[in-house]
N, C-alpha and C. Protein backbone atom coordinates (compact mmCIF):
# COMPACT_ATOMS: atom_id res chain seq x y z
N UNK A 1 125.84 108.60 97.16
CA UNK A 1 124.58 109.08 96.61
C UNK A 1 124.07 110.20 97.52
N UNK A 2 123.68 111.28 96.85
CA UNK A 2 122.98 112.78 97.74
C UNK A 2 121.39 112.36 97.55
N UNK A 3 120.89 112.53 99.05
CA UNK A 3 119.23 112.39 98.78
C UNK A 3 118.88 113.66 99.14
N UNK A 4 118.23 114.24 98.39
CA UNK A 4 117.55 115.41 98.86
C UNK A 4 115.26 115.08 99.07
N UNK A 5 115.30 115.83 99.91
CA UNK A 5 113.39 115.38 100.09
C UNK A 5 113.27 116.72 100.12
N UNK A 6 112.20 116.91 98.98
CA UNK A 6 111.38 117.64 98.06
C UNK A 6 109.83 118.08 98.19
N UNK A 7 109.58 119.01 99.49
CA UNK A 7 108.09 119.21 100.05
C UNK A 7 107.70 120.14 98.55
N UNK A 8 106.88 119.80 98.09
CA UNK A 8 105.79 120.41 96.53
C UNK A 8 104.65 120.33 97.04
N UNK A 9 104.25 122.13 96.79
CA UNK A 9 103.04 122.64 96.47
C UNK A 9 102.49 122.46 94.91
N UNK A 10 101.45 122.18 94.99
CA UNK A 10 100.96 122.10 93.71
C UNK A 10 99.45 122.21 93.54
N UNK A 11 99.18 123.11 92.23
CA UNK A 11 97.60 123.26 92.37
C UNK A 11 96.92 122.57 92.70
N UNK A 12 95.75 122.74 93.72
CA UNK A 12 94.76 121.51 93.30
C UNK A 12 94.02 120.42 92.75
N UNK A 13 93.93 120.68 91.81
CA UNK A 13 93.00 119.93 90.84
C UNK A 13 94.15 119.16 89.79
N UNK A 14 95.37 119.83 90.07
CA UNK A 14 96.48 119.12 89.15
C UNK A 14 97.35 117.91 90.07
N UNK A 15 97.16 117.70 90.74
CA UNK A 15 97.87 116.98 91.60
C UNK A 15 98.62 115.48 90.88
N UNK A 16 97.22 115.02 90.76
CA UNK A 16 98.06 113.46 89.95
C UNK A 16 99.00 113.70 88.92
N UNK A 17 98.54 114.77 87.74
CA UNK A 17 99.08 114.76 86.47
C UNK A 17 100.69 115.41 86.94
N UNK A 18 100.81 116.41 87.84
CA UNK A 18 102.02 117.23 88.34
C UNK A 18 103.06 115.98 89.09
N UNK A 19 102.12 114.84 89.93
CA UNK A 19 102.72 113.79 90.47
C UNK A 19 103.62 113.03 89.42
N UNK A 20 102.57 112.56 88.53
CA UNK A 20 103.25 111.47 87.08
C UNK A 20 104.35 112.01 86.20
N UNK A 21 104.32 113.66 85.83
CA UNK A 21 105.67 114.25 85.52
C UNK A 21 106.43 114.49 86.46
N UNK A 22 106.54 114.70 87.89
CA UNK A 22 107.67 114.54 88.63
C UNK A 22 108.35 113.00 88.56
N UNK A 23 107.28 112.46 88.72
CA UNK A 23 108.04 110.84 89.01
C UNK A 23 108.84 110.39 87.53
N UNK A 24 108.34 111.23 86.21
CA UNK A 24 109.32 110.79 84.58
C UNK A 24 111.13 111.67 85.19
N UNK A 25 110.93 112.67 85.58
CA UNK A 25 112.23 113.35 85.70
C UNK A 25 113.55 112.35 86.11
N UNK A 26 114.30 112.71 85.03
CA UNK A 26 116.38 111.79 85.83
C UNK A 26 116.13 111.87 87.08
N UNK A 27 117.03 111.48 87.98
CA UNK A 27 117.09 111.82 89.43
C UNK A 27 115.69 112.00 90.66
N UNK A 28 114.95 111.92 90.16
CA UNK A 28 113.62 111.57 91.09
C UNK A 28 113.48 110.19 91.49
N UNK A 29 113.64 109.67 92.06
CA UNK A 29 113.36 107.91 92.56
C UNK A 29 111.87 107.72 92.93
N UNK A 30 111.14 108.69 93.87
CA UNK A 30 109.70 108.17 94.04
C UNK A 30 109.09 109.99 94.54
N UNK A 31 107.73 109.63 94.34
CA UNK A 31 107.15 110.73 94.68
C UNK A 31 105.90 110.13 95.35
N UNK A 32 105.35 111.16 96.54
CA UNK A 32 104.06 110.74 96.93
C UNK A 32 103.33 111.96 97.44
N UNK A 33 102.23 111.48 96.96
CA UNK A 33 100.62 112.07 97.17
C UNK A 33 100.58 112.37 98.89
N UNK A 34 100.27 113.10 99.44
CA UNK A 34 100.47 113.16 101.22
C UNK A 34 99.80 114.39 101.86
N UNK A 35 99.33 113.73 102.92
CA UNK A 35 98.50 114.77 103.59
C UNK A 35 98.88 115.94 104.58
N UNK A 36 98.67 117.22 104.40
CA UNK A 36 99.50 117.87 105.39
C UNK A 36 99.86 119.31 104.88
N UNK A 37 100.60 120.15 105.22
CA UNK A 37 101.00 121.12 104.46
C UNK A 37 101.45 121.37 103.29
N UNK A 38 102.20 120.26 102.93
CA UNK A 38 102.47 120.22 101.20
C UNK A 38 101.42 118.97 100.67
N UNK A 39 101.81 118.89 99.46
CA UNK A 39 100.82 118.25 98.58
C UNK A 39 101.24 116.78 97.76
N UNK A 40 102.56 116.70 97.92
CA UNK A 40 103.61 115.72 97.03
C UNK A 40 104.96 116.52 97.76
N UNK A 41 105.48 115.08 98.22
CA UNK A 41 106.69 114.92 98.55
C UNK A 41 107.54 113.42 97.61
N UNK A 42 108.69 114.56 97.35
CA UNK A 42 109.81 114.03 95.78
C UNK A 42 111.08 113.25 96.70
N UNK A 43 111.50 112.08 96.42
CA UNK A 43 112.81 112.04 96.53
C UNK A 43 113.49 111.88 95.62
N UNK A 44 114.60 112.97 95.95
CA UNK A 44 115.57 112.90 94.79
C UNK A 44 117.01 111.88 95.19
N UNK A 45 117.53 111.44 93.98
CA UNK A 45 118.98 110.79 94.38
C UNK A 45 119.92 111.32 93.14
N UNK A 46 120.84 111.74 93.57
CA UNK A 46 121.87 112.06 92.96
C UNK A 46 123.06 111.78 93.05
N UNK A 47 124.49 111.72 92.03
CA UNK A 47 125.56 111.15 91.97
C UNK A 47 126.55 112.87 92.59
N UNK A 48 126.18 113.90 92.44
CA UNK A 48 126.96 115.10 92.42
C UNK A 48 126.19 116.24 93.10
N UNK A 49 126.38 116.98 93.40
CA UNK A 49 125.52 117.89 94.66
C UNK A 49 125.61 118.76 93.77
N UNK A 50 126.12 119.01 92.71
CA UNK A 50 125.61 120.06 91.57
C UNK A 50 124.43 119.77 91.16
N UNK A 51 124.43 118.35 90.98
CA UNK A 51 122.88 117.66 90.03
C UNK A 51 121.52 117.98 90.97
N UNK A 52 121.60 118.70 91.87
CA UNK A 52 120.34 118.96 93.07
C UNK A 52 120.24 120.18 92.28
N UNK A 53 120.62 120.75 91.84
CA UNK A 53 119.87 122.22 91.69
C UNK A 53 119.32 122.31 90.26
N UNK A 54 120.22 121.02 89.45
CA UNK A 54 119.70 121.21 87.84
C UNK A 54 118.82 120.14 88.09
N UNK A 55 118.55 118.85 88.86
CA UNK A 55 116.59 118.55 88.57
C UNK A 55 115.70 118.95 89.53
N UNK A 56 116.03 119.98 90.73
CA UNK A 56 115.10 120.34 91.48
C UNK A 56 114.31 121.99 90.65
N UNK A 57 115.30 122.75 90.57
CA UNK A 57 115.20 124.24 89.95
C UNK A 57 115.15 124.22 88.89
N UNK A 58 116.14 123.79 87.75
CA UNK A 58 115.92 123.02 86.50
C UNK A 58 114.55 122.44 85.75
N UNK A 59 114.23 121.71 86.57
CA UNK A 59 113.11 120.44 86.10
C UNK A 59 111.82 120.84 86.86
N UNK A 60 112.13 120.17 88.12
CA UNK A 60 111.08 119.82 88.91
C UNK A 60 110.26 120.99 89.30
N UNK A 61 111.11 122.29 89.77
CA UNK A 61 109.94 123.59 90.31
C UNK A 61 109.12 123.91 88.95
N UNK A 62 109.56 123.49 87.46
CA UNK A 62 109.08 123.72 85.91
C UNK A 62 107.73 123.72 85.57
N UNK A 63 107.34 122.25 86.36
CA UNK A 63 106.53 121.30 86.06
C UNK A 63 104.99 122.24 86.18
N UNK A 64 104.44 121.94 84.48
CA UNK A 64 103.07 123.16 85.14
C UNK A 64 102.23 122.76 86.02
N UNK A 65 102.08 123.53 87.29
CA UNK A 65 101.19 123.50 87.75
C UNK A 65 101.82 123.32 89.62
N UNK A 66 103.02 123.01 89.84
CA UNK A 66 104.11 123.43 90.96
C UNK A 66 104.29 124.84 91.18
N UNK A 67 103.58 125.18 92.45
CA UNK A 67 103.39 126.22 93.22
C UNK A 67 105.05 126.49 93.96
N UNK A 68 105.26 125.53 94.37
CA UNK A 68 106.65 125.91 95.60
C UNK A 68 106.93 124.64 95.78
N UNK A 69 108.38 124.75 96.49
CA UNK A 69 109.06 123.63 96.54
C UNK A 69 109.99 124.19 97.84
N UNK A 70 110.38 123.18 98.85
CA UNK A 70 110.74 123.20 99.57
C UNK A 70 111.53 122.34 100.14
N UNK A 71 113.09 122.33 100.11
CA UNK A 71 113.47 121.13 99.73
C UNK A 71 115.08 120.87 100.98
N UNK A 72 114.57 119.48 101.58
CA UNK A 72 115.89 119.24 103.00
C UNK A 72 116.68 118.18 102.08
N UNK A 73 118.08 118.33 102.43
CA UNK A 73 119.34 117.18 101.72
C UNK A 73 119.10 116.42 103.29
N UNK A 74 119.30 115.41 102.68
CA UNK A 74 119.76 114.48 103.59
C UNK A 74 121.39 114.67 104.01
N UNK A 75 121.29 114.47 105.59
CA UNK A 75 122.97 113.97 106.06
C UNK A 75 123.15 112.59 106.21
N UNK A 76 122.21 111.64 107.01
CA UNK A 76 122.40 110.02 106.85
C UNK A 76 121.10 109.62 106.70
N UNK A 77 121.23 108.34 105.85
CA UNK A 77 119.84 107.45 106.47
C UNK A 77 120.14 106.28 107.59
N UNK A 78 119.06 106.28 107.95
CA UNK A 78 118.74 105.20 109.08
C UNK A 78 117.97 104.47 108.60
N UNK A 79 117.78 103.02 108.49
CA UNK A 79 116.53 102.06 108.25
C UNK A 79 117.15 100.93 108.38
N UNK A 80 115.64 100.49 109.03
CA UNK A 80 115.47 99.27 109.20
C UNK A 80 115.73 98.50 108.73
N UNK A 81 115.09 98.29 107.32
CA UNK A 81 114.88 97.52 106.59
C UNK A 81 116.97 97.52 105.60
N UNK A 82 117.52 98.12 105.71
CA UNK A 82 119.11 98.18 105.43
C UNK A 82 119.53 97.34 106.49
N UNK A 83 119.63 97.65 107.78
CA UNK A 83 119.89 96.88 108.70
C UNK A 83 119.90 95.62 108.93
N UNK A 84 118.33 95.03 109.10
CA UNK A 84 118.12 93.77 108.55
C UNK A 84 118.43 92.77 107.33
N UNK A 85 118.49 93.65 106.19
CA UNK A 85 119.22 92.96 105.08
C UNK A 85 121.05 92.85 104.93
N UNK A 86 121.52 93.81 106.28
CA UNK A 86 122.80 93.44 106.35
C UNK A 86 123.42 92.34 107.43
N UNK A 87 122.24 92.68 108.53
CA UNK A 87 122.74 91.29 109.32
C UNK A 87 122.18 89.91 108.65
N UNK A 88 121.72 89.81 107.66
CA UNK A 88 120.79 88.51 107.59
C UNK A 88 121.83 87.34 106.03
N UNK A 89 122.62 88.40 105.73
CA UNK A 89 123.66 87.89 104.64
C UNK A 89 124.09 86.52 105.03
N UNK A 90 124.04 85.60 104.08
CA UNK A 90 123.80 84.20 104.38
C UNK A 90 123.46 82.92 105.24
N UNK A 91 122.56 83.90 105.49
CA UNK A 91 121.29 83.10 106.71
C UNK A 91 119.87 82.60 105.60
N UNK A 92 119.77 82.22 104.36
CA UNK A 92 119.25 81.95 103.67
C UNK A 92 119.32 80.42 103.43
């Protein structure tokens, strides 16, 4: 799976409604509201590293009222919470 994270500018006053159509799009898993230089940050998951450019450029920069988009692929994840659910396999 390709994760790409998705920094979105987006008008002001449109924020929620621009949030709720990012989060309907294929390939978006979660989006959030966030404080800071951008306005909504997207994660995307994808099966093919072609599929990053048809729902980021495609879809997602579309959406009325998305100013800019600014967008890092992931190389690995790290977490915790993976970790723990792999050492803990039939300790139930």
């Amino acid at each position: 799976m390709i994760t790409a994270i998705v920094m979105i500018s987006v008008e002001a006053d449109k924020i929620p409604e621009v949030a709720g159509a990012i989060a309907e799009l294929d390939g978006v898993s979660e989006v959030y509201s966030v404080a800071g230089d951008v306005d909504l940050v997207a994660l995307v998951r994808v099966r093919e590293f072609d599929a990053i450019a048809e729902v980021i450029a495609g879809r997602l920069s579309k959406v009325p009222g998305v100013l800019h988009t600014d967008t890092h692929i992931a190389f690995r994840a790290y977490s915790r919470h993976d970790l723990e659910s792999t050492f803990s396999i039939g300790l139930d």
